[in-house]
PDB file of N, CA and C in Angstrom:
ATOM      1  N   UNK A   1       0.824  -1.194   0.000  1.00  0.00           N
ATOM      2  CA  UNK A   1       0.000   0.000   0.000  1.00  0.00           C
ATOM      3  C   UNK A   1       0.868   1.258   0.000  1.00  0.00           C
ATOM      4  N   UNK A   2       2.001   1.006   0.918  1.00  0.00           N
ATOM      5  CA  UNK A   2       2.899   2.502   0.826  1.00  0.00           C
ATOM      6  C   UNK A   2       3.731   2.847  -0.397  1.00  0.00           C
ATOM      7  N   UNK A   3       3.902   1.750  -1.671  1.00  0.00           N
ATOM      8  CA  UNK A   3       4.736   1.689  -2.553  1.00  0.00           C
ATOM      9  C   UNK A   3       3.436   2.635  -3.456  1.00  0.00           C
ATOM     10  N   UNK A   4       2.094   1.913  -3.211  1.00  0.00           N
ATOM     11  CA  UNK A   4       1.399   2.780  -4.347  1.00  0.00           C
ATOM     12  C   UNK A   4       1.305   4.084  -4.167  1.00  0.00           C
ATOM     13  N   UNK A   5       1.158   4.360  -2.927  1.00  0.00           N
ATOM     14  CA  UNK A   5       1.372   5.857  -2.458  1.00  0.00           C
ATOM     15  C   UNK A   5       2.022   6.422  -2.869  1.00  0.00           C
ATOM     16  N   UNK A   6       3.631   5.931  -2.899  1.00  0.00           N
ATOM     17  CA  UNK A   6       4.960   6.671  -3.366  1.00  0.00           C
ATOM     18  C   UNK A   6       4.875   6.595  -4.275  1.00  0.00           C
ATOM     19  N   UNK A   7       3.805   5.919  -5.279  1.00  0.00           N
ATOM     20  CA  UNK A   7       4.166   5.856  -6.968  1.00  0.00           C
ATOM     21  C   UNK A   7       3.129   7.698  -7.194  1.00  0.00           C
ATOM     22  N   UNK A   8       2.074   7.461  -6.646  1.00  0.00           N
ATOM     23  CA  UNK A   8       1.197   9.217  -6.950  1.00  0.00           C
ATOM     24  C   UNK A   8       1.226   9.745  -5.919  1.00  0.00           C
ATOM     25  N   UNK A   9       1.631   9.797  -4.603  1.00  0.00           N
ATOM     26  CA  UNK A   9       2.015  11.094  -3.937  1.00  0.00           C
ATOM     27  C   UNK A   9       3.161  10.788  -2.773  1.00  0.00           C
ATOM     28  N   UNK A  10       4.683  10.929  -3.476  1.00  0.00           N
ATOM     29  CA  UNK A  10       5.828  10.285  -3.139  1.00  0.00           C
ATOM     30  C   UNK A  10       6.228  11.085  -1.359  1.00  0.00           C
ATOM     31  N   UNK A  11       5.680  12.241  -1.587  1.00  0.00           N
ATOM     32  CA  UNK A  11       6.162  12.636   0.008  1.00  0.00           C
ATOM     33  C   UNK A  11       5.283  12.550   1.126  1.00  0.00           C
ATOM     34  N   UNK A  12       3.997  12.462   0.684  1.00  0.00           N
ATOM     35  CA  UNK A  12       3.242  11.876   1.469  1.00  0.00           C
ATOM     36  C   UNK A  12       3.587  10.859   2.048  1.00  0.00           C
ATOM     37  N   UNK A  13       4.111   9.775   1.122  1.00  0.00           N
ATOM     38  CA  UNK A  13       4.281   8.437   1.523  1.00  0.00           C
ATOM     39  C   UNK A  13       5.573   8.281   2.763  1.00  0.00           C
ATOM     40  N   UNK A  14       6.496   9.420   2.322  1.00  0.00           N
ATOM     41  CA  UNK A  14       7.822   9.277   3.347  1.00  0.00           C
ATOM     42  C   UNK A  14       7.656   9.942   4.077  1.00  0.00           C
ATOM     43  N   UNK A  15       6.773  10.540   4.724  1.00  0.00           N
ATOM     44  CA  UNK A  15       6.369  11.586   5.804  1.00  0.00           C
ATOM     45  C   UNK A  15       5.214  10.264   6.623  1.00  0.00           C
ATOM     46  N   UNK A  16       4.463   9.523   5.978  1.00  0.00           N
ATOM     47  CA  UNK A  16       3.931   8.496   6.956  1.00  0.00           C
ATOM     48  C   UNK A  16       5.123   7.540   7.196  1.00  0.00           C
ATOM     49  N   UNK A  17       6.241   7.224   6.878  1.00  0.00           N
ATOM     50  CA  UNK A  17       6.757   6.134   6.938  1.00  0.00           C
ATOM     51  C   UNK A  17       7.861   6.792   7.791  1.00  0.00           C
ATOM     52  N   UNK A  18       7.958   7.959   8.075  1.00  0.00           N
ATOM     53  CA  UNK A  18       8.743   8.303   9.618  1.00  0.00           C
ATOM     54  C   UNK A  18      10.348   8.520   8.704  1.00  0.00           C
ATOM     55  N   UNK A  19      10.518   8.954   7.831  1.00  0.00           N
ATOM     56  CA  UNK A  19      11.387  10.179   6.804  1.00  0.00           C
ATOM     57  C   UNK A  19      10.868  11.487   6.508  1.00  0.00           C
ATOM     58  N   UNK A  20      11.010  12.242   7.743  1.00  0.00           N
ATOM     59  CA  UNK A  20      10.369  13.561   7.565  1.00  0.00           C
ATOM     60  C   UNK A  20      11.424  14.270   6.356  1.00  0.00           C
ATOM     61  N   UNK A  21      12.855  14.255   6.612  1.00  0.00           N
ATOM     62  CA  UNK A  21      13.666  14.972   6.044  1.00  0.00           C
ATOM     63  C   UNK A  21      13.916  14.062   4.754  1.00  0.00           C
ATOM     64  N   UNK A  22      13.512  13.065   4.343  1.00  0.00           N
ATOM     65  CA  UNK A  22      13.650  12.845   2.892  1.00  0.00           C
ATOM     66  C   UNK A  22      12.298  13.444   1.976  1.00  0.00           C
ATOM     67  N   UNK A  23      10.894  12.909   3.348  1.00  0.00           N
ATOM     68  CA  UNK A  23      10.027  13.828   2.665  1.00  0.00           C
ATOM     69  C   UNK A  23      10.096  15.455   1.977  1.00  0.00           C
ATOM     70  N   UNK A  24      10.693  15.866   2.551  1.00  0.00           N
ATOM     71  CA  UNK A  24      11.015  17.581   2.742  1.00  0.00           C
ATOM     72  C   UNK A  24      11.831  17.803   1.491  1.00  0.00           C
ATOM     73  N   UNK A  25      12.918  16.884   0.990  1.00  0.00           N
ATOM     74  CA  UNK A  25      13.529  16.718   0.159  1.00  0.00           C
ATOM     75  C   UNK A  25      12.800  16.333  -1.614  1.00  0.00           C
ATOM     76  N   UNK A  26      12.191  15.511  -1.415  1.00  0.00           N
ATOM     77  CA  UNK A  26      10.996  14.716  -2.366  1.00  0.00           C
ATOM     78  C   UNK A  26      10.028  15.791  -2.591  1.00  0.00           C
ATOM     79  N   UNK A  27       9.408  16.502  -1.500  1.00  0.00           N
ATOM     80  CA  UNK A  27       8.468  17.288  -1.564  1.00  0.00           C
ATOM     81  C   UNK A  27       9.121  18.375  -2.779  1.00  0.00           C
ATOM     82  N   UNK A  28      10.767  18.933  -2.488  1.00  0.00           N
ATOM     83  CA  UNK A  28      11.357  19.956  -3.538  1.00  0.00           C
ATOM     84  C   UNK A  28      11.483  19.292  -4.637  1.00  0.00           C
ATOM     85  N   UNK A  29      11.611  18.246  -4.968  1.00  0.00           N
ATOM     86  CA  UNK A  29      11.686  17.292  -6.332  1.00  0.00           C
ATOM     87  C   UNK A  29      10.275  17.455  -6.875  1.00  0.00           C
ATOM     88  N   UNK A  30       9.418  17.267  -6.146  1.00  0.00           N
ATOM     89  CA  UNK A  30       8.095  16.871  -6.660  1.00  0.00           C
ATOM     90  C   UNK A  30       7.022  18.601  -7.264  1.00  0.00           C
ATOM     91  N   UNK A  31       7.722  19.270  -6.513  1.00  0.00           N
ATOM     92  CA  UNK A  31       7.204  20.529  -6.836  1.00  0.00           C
ATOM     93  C   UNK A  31       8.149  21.174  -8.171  1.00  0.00           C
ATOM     94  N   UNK A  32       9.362  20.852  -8.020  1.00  0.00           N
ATOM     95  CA  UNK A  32      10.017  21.236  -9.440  1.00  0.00           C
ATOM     96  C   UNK A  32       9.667  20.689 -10.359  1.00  0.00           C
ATOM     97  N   UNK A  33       9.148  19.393 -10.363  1.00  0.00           N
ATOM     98  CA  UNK A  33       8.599  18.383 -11.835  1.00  0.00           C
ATOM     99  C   UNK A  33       7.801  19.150 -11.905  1.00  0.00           C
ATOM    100  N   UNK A  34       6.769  19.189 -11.278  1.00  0.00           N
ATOM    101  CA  UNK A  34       5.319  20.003 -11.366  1.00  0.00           C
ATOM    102  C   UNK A  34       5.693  21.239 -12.254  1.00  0.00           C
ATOM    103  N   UNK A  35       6.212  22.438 -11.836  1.00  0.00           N
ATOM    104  CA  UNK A  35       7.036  23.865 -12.811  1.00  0.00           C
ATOM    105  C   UNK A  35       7.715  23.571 -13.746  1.00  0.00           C
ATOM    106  N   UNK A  36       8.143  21.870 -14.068  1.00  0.00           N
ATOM    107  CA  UNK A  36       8.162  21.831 -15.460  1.00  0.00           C
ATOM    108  C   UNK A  36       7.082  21.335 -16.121  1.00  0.00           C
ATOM    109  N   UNK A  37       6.186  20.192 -15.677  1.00  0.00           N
ATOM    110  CA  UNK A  37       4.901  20.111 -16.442  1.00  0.00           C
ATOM    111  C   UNK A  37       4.489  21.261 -17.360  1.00  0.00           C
ATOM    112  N   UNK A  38       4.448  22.331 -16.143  1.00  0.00           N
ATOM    113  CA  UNK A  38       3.513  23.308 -16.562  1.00  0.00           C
ATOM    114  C   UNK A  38       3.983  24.272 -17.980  1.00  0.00           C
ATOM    115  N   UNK A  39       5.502  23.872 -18.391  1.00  0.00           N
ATOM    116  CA  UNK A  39       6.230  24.849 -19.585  1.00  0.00           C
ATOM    117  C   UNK A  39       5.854  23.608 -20.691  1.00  0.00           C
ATOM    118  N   UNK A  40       6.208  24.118 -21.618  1.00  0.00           N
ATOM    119  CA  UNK A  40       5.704  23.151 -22.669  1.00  0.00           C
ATOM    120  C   UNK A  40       7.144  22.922 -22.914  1.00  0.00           C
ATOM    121  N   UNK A  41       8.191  24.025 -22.829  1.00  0.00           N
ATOM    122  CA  UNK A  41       9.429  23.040 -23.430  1.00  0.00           C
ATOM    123  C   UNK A  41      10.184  21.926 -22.495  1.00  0.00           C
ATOM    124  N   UNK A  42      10.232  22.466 -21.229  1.00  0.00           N
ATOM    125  CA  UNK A  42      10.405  21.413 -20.231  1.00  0.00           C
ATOM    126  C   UNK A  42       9.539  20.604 -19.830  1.00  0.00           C
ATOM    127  N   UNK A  43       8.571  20.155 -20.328  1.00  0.00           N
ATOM    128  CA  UNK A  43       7.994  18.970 -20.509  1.00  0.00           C
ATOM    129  C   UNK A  43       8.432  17.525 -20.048  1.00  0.00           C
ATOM    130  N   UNK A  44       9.245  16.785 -20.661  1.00  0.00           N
ATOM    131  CA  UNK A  44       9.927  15.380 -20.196  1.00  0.00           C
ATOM    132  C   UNK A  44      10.921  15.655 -19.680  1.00  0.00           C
ATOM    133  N   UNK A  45      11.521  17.162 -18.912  1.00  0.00           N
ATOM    134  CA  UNK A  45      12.372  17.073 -18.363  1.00  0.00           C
ATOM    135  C   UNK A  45      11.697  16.797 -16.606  1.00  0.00           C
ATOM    136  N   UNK A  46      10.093  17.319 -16.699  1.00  0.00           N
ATOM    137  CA  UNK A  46       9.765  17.453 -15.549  1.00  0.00           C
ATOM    138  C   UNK A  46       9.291  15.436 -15.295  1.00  0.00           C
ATOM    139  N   UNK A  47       9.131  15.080 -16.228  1.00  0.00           N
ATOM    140  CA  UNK A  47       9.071  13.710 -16.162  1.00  0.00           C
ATOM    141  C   UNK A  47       9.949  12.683 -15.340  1.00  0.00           C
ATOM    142  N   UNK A  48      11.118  13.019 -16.019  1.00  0.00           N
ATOM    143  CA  UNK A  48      12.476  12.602 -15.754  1.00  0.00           C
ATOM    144  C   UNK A  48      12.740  13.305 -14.257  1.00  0.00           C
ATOM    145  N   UNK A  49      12.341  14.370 -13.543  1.00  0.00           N
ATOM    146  CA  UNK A  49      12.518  14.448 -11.884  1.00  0.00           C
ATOM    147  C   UNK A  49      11.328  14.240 -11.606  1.00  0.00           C
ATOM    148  N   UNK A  50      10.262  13.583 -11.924  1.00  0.00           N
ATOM    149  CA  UNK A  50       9.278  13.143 -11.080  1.00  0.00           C
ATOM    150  C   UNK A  50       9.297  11.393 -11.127  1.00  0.00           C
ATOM    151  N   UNK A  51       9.932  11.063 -11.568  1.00  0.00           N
ATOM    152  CA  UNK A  51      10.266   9.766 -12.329  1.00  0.00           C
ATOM    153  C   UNK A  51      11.429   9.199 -10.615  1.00  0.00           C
ATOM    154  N   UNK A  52      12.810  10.512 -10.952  1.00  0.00           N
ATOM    155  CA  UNK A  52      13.441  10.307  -9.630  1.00  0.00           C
ATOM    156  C   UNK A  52      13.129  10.724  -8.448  1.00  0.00           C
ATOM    157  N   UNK A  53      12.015  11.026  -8.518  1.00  0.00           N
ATOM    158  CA  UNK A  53      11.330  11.759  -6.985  1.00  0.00           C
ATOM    159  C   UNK A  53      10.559  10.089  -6.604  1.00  0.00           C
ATOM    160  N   UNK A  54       9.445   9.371  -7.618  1.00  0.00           N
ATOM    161  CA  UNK A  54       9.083   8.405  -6.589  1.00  0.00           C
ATOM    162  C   UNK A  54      10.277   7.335  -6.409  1.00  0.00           C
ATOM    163  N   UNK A  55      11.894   6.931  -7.545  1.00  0.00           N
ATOM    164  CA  UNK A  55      12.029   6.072  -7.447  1.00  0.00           C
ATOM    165  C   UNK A  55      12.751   6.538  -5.813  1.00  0.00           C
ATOM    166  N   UNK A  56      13.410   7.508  -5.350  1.00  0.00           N
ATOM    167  CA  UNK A  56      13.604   7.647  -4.225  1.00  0.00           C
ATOM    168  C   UNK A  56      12.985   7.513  -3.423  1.00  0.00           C
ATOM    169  N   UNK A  57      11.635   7.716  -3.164  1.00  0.00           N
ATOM    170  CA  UNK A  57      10.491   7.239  -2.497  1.00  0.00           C
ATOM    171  C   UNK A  57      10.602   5.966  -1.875  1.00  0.00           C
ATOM    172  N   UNK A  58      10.377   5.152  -2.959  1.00  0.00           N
ATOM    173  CA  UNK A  58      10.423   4.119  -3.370  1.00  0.00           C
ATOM    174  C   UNK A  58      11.497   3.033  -2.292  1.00  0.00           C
ATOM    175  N   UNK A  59      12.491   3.205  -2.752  1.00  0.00           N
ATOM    176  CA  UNK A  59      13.923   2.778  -2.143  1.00  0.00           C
ATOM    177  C   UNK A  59      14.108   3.456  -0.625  1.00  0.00           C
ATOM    178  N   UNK A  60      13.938   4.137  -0.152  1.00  0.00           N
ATOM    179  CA  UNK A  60      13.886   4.668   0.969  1.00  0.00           C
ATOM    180  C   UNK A  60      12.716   4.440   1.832  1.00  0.00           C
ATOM    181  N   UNK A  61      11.537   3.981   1.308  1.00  0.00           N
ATOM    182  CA  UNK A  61      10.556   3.072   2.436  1.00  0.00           C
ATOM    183  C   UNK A  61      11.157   1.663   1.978  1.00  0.00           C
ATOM    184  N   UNK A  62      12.064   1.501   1.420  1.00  0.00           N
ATOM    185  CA  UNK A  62      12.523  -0.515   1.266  1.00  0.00           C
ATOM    186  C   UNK A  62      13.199  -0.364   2.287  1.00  0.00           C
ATOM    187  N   UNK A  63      14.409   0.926   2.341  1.00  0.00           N
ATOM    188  CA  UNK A  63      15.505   0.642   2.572  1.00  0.00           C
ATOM    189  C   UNK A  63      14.513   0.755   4.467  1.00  0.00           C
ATOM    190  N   UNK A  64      13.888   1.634   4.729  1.00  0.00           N
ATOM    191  CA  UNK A  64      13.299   1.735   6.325  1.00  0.00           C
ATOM    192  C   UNK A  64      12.663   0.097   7.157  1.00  0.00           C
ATOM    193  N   UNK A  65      11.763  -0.055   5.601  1.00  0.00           N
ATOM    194  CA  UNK A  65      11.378  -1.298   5.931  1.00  0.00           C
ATOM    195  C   UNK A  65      12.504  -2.551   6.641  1.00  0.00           C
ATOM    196  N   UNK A  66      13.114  -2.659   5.672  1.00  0.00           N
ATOM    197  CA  UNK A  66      14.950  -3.768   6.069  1.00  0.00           C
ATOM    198  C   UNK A  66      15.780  -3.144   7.165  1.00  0.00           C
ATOM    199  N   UNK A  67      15.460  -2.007   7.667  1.00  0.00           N
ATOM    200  CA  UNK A  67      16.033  -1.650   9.046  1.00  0.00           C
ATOM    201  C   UNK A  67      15.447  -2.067   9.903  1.00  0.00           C
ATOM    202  N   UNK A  68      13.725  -1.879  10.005  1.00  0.00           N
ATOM    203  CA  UNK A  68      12.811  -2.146  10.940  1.00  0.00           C
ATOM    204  C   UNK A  68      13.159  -3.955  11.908  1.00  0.00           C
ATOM    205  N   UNK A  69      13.038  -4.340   9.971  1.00  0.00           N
ATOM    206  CA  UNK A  69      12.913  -6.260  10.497  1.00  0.00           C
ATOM    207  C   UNK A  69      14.764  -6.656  10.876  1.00  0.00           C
ATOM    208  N   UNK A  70      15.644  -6.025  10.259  1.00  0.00           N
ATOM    209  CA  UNK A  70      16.839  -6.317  10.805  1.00  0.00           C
ATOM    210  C   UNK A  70      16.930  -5.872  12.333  1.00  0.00           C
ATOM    211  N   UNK A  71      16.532  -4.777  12.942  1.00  0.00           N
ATOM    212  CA  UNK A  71      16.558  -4.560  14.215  1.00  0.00           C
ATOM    213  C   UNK A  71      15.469  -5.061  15.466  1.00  0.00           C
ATOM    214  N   UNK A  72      14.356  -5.448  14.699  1.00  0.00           N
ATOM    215  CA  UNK A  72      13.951  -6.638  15.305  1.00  0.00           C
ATOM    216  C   UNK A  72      14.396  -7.956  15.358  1.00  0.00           C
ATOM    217  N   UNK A  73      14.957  -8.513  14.013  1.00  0.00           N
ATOM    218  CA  UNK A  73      15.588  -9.697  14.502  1.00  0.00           C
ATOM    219  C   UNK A  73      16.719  -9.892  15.573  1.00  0.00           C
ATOM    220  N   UNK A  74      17.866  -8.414  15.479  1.00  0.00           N
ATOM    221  CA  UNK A  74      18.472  -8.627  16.559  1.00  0.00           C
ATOM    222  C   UNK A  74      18.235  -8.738  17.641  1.00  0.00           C
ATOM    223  N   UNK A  75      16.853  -7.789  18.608  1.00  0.00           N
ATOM    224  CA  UNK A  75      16.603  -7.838  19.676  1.00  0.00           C
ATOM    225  C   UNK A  75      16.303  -9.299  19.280  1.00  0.00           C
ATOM    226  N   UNK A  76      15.756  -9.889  18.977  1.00  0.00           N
ATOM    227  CA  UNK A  76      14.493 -11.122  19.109  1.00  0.00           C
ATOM    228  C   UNK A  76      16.338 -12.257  19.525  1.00  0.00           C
ATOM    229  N   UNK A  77      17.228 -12.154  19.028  1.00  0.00           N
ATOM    230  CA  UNK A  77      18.664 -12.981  19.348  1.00  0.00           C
ATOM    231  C   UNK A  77      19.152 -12.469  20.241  1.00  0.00           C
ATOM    232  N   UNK A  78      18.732 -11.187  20.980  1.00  0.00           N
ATOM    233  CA  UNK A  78      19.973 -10.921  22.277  1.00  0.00           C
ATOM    234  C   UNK A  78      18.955 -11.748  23.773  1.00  0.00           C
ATOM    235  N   UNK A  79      20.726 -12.104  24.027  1.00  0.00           N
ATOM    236  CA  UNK A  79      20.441 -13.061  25.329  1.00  0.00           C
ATOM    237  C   UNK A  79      20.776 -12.420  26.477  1.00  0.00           C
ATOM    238  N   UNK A  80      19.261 -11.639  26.915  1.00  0.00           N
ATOM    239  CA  UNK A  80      19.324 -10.585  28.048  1.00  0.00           C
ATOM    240  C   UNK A  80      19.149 -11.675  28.969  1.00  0.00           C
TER     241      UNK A  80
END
């Protein structure tokens, strides 16, 4: 569900997933694609940074996700 998120609204998605400051980051990506949409000659240039706005998205709720379950598995092995 959070991948589809990040595919149509990429900072939304990293602002629920507890990346405020990548959101914040994504959010400036996602608003510059947008100011190129809107020119007709920068057109597929705004493509091409909205393209790297979700794949960062994207990779950065994987990469949170594989922290989460790696740092649970460790507690779940320490012999308190």
């Amino acid at each position: 569900m959070m991948y589809l998120l990040a595919f149509f609204c990429s900072p939304l998605a990293l602002l629920l997933s507890g990346k405020p400051i990548s959101a914040i980051f994504n959010l400036v990506l996602y608003v510059l694609s947008i100011a190129c949409w809107l020119t007709i000659i920068l057109f597929h240039v705004g493509f091409v940074i909205w393209a790297v706005a979700v794949l960062h998205a994207i990779l950065t709720i994987n990469n949170s996700r594989e922290e989460r379950r790696a740092r649970r598995i460790i507690a779940a092995t320490r012999l308190d």
